[in-house]
N, C-alpha and C. Protein backbone atom coordinates (compact mmCIF):
# COMPACT_ATOMS: atom_id res chain seq x y z
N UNK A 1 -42.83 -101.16 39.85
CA UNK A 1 -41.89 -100.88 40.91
C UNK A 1 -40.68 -101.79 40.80
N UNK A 2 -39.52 -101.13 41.09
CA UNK A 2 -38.08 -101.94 41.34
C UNK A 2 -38.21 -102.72 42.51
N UNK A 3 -37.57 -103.69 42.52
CA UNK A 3 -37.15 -104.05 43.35
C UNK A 3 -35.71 -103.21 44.34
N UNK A 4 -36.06 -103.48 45.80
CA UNK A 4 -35.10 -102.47 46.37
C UNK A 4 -33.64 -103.09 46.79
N UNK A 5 -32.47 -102.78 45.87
CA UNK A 5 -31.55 -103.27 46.45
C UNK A 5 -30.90 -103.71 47.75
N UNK A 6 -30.17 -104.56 48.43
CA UNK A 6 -29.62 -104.52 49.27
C UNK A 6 -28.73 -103.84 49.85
N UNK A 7 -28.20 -102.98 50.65
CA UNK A 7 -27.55 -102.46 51.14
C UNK A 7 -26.22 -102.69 51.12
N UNK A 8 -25.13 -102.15 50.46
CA UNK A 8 -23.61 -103.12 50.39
C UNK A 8 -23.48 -103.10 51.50
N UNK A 9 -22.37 -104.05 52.14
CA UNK A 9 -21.75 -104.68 53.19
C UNK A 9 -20.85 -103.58 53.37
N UNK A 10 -20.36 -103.29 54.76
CA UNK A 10 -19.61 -102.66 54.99
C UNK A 10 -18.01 -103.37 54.62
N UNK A 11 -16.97 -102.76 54.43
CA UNK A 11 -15.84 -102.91 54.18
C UNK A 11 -15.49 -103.37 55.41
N UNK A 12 -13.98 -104.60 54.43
CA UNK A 12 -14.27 -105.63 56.08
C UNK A 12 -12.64 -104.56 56.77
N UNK A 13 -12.38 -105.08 57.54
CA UNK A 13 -11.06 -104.55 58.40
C UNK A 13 -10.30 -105.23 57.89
N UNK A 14 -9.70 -105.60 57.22
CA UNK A 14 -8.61 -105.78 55.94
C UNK A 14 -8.42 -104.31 54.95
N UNK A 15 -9.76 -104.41 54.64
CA UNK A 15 -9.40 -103.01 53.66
C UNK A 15 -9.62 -102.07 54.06
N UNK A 16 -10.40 -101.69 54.95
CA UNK A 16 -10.04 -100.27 56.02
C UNK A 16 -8.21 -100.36 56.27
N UNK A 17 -7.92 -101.15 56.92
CA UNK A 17 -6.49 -101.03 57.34
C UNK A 17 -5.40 -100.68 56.02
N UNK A 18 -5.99 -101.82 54.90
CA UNK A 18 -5.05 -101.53 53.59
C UNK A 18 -5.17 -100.27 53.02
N UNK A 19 -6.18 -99.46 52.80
CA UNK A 19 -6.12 -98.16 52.24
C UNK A 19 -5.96 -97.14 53.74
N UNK A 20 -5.42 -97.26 54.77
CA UNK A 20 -5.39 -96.58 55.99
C UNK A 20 -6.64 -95.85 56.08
N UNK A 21 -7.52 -96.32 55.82
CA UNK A 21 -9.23 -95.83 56.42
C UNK A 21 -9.90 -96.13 57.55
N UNK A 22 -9.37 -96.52 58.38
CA UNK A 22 -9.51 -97.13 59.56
C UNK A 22 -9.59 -96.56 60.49
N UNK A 23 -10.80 -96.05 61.27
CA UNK A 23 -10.38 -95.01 62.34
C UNK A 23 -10.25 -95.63 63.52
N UNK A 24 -8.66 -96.70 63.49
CA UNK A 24 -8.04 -96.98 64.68
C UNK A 24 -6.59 -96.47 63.67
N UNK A 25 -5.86 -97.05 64.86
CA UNK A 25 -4.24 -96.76 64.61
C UNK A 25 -3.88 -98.07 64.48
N UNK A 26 -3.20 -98.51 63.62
CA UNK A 26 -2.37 -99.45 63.37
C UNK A 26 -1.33 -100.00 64.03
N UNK A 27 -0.50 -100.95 63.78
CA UNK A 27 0.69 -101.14 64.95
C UNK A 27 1.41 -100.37 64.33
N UNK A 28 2.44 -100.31 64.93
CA UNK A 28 4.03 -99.57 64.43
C UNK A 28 4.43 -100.83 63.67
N UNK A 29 5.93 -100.56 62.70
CA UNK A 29 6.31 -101.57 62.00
C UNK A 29 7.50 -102.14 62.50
N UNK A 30 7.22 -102.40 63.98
CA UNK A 30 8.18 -103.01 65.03
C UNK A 30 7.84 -103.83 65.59
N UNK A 31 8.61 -105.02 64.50
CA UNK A 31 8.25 -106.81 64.56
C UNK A 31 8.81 -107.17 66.24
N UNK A 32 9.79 -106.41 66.50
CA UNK A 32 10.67 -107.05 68.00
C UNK A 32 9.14 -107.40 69.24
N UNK A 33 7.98 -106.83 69.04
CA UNK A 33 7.17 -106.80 69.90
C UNK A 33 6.78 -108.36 69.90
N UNK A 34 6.83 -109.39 68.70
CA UNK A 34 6.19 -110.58 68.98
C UNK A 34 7.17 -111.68 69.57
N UNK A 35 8.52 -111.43 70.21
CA UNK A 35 9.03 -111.88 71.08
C UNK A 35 9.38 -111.24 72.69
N UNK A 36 8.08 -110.55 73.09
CA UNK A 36 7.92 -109.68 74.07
C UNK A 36 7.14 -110.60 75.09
N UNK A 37 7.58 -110.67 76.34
CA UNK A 37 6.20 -111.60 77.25
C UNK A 37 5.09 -110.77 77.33
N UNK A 38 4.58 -111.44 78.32
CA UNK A 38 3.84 -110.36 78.92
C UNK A 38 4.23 -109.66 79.99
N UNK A 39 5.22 -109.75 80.84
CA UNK A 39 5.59 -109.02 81.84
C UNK A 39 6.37 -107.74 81.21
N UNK A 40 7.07 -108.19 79.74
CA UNK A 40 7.84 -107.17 79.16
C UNK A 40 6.66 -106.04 78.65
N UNK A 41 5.32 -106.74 77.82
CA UNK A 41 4.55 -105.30 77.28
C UNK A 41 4.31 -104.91 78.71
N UNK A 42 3.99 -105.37 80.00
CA UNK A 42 3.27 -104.92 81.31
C UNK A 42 4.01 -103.64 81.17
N UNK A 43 5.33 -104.19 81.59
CA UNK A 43 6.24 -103.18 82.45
C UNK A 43 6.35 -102.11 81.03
N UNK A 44 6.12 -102.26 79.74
CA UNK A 44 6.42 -101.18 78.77
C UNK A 44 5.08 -100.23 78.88
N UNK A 45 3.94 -100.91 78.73
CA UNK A 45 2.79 -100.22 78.52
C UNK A 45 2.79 -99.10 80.26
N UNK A 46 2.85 -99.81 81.55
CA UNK A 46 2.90 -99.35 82.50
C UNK A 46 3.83 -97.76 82.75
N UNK A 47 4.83 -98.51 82.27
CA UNK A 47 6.04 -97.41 82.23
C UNK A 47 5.89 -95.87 81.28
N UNK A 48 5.11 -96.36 79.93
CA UNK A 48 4.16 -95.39 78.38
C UNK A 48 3.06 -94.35 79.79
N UNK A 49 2.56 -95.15 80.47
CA UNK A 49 1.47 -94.16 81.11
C UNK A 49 2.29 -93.41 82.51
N UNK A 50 3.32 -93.93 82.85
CA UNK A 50 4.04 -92.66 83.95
C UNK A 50 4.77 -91.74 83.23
N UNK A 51 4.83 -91.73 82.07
CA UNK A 51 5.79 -91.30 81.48
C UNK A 51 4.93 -90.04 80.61
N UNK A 52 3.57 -90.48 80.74
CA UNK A 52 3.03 -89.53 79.82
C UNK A 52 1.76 -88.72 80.42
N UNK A 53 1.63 -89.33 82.12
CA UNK A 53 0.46 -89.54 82.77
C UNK A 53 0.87 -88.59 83.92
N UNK A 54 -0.12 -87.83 84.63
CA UNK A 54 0.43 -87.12 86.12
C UNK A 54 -0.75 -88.15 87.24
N UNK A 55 -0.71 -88.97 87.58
CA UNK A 55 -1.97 -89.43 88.34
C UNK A 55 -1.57 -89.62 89.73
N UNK A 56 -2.47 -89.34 90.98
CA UNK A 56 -2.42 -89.39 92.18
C UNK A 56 -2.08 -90.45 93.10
N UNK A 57 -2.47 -91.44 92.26
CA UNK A 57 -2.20 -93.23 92.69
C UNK A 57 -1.12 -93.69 92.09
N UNK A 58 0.16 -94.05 92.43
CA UNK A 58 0.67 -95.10 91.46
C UNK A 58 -0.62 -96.50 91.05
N UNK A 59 -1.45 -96.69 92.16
CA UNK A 59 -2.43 -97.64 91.47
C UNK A 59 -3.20 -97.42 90.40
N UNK A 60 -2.95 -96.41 89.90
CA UNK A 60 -3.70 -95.87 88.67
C UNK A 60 -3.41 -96.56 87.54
N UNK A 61 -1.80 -96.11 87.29
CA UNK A 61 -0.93 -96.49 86.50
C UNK A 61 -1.67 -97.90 86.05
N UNK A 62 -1.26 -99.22 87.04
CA UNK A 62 -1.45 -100.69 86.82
C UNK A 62 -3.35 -100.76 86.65
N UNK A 63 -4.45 -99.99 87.02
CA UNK A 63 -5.48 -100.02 86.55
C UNK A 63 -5.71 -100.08 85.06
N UNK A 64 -4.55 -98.99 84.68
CA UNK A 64 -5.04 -98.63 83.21
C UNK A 64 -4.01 -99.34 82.22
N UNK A 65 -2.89 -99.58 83.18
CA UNK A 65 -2.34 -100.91 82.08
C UNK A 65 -2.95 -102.20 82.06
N UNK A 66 -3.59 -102.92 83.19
CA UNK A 66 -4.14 -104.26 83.29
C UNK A 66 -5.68 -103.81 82.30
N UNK A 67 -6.56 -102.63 82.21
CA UNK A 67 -7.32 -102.81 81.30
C UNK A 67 -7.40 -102.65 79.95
N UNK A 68 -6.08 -101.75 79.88
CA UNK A 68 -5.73 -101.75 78.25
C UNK A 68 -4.99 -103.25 77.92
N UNK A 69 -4.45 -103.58 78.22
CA UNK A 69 -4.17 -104.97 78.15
C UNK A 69 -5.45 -106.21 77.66
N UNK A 70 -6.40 -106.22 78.93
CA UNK A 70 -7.36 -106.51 78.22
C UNK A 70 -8.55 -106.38 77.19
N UNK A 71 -8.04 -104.78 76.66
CA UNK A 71 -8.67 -104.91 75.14
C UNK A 71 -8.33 -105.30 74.20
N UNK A 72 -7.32 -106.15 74.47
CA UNK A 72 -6.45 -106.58 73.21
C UNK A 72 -7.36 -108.40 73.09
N UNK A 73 -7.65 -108.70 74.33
CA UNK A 73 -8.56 -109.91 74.35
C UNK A 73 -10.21 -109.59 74.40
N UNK A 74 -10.41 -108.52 74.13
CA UNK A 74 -11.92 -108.05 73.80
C UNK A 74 -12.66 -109.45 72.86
N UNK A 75 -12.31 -109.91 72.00
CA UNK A 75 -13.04 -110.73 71.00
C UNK A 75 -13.08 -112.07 71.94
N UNK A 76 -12.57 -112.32 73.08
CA UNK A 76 -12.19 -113.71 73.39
C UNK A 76 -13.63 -113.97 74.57
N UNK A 77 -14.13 -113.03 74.92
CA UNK A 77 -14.88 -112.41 75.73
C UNK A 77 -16.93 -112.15 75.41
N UNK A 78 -17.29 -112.51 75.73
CA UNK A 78 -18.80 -112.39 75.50
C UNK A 78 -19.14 -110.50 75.98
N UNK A 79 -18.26 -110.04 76.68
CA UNK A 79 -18.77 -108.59 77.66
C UNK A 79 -17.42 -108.41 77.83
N UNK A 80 -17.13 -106.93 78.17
CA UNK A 80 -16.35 -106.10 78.79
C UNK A 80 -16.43 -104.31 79.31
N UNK A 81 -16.01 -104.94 80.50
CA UNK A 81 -16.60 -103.35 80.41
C UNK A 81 -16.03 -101.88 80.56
N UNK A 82 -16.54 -100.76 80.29
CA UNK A 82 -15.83 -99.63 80.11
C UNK A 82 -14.60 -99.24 81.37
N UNK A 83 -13.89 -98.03 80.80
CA UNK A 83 -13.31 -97.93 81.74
C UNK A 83 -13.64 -96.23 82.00
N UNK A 84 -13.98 -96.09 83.43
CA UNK A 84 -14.62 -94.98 83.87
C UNK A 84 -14.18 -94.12 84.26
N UNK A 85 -13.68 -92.80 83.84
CA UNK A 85 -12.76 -91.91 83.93
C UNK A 85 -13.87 -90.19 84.93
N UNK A 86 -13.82 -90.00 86.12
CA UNK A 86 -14.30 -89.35 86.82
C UNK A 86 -13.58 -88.50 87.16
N UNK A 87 -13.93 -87.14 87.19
CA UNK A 87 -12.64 -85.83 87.50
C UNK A 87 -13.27 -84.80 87.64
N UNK A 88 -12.75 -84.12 88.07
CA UNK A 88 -13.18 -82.70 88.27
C UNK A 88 -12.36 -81.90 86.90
N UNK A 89 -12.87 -80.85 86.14
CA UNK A 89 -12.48 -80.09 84.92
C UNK A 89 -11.07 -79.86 84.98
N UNK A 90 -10.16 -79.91 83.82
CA UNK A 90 -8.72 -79.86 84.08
C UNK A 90 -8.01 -80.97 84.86
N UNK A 91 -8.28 -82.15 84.94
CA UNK A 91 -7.87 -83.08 86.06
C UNK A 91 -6.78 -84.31 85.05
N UNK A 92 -7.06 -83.97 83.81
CA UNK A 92 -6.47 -84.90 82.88
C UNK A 92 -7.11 -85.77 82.17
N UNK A 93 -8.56 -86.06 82.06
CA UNK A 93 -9.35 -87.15 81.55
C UNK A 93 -8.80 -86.98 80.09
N UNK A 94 -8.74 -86.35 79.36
CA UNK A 94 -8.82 -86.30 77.79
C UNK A 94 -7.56 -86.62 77.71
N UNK A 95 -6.42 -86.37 78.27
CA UNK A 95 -5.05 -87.29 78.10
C UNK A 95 -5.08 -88.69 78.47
N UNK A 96 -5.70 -89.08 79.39
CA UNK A 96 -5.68 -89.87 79.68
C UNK A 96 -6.23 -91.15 78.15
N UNK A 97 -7.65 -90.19 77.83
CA UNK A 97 -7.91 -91.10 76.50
C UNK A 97 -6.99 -91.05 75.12
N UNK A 98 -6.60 -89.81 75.43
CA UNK A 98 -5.81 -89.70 74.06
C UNK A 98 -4.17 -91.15 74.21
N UNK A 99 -4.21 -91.16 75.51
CA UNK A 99 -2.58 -92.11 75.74
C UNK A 99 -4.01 -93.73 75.46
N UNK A 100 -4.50 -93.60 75.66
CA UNK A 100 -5.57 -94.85 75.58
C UNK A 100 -5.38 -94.91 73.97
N UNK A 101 -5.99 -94.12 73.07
CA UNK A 101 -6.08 -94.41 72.06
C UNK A 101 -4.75 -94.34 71.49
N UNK A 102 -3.60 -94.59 71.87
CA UNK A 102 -2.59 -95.34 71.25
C UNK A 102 -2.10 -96.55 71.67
N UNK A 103 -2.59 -96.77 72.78
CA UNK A 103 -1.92 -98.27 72.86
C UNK A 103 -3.33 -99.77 72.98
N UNK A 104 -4.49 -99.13 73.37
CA UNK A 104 -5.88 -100.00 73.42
C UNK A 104 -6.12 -100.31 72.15
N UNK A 105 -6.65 -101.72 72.04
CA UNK A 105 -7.04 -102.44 70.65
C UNK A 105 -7.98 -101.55 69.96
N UNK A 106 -7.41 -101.43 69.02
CA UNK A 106 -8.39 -100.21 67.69
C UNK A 106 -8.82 -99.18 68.84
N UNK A 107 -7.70 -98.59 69.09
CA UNK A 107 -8.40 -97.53 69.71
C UNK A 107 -8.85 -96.31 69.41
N UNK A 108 -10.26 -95.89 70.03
CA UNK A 108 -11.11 -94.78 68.90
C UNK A 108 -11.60 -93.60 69.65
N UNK A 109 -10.96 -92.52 69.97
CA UNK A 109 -11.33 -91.44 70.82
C UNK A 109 -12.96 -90.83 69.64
N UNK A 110 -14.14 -91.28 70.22
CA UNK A 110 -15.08 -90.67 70.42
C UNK A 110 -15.72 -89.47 70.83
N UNK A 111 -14.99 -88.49 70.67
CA UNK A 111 -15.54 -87.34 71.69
C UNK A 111 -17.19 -86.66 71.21
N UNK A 112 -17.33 -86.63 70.02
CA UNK A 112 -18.87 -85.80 69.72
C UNK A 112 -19.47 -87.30 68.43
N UNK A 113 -19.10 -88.43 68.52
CA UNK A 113 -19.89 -89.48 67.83
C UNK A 113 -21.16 -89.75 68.42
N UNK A 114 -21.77 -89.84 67.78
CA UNK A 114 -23.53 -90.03 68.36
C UNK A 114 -23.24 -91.58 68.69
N UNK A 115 -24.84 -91.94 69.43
CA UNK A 115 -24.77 -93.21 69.86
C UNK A 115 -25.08 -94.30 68.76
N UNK A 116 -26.05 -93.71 67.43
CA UNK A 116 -25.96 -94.67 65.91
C UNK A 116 -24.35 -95.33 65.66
N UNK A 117 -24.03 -93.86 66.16
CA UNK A 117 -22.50 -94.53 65.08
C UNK A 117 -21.45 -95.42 65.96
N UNK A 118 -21.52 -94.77 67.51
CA UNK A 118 -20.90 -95.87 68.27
C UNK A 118 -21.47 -97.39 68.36
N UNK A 119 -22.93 -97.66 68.50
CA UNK A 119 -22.85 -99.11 68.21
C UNK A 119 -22.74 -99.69 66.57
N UNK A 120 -23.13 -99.18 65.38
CA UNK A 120 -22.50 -99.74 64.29
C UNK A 120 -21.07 -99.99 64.43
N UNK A 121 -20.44 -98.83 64.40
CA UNK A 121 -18.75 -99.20 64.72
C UNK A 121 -18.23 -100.07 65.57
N UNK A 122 -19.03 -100.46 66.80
CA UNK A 122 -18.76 -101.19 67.41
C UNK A 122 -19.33 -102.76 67.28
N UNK A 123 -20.55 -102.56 66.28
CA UNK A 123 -20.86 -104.08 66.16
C UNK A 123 -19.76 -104.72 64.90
N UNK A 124 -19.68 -103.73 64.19
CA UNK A 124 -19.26 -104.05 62.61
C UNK A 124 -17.41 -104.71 63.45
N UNK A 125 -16.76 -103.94 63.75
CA UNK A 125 -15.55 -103.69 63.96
C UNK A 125 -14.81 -103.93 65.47
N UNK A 126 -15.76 -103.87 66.27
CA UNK A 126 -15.27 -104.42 67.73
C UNK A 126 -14.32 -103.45 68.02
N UNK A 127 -14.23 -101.71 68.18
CA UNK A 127 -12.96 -101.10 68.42
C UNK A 127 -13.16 -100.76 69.91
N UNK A 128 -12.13 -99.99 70.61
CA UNK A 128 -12.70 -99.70 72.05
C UNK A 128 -12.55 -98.21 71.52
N UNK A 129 -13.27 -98.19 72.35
CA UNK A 129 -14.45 -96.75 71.85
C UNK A 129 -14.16 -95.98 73.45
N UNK A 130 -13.13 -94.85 73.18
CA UNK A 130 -12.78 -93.83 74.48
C UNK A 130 -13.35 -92.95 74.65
N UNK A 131 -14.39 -92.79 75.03
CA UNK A 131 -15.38 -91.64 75.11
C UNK A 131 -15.55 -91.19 76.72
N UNK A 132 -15.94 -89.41 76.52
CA UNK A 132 -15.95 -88.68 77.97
C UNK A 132 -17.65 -88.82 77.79
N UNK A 133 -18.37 -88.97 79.37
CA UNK A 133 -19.31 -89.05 79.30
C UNK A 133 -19.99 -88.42 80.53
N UNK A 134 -19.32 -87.15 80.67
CA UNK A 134 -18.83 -85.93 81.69
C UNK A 134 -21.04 -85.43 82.18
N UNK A 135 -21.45 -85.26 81.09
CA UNK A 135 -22.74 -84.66 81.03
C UNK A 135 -23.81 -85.44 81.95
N UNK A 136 -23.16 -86.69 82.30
CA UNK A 136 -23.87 -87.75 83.12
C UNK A 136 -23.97 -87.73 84.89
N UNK A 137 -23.10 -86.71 84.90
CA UNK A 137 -22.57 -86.72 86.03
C UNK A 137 -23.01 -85.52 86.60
N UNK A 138 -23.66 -84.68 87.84
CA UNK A 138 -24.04 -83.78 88.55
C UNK A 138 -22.81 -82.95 88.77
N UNK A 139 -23.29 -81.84 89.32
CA UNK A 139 -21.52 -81.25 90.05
C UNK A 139 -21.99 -81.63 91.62
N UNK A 140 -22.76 -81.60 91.83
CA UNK A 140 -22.82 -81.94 93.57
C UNK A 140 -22.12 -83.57 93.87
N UNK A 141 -21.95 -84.96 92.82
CA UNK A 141 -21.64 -85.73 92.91
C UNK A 141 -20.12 -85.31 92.66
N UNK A 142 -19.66 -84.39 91.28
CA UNK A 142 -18.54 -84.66 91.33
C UNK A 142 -17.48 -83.83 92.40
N UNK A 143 -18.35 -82.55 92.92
CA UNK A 143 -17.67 -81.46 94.30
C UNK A 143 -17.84 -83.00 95.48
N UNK A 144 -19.10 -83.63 95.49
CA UNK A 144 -18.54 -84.64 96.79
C UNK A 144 -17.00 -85.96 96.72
N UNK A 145 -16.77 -86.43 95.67
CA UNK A 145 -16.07 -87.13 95.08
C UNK A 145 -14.64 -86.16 95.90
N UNK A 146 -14.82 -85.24 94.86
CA UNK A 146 -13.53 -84.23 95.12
C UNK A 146 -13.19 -84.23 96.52
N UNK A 147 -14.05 -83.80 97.21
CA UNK A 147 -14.23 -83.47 98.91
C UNK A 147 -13.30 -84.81 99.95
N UNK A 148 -14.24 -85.86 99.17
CA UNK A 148 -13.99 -86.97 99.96
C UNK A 148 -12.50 -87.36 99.60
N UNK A 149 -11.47 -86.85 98.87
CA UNK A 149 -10.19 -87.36 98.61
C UNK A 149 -10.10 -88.48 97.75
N UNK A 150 -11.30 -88.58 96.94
CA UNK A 150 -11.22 -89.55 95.85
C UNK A 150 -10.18 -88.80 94.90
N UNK A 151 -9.77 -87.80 94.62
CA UNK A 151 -8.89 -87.15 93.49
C UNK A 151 -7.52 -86.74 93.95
């Protein structure tokens, strides 16, 4: 009998990014951003989601900029946690991830990835992982939601 090889190492995020294999998005090649505060990305990222967003709250808006914001400090962090997108059908959730996965750190619209591949990807690579997780949810919870003027 052989002995059974080891398993190669996955490719680190250097060379995913260098051969564009990477299933995040990269930055743009617009250096002006590293003399940006933070009030300047606030008010840019904030401004990216009214601009591309129909939502009921202006508090929406600053929800989803203050947590995309903090996926950019995901590694600094022991935990973080998802961000929970609840709606009734047609309400906008999948825009909402798709504007996520351009501006959230490695951001990775998930829609039919099994759960193997979301935690490898996520142990190997640390990306935020935008996934609908609609099937979890009853319609009697989401018709009461609706009812109550949560939407």
């Amino acid at each position: 009998m052989t002995k059974k090889e080891d398993a190669p190492a996955p490719p680190s995020i250097e060379e995913l990014e260098a051969k564009g294999q990477a299933p995040w998005k990269g930055p743009g090649p617009d250096n002006r951003i590293s003399k940006w505060t933070f009030n300047d990305l606030y008010a840019q990222l904030n401004d990216f989601f009214q601009q591309h967003l129909a939502l009921s709250d202006d508090r929406y808006y600053h929800i989803l900029t203050a947590w995309t914001l903090s996926t950019w400090r995901v590694e600094d962090w022991r935990a973080m946690g998802p961000l929970m997108l609840i709606g009734p059908v047609s309400s906008g959730k999948t825009t909402v991830l798709e504007c996520l996965e351009e501006v959230a750190y490695r951001g990775v619209r998930g829609g039919s990835m099994s759960n193997a591949t979301m935690f490898r990807l996520s142990h190997e690579y640390t990306p935020t992982l935008n996934t609908r997780r609609h099937r979890h949810f009853s319609t009697s919870v989401t018709r009461r939601a609706a009812k109550s003027g949560v939407w």
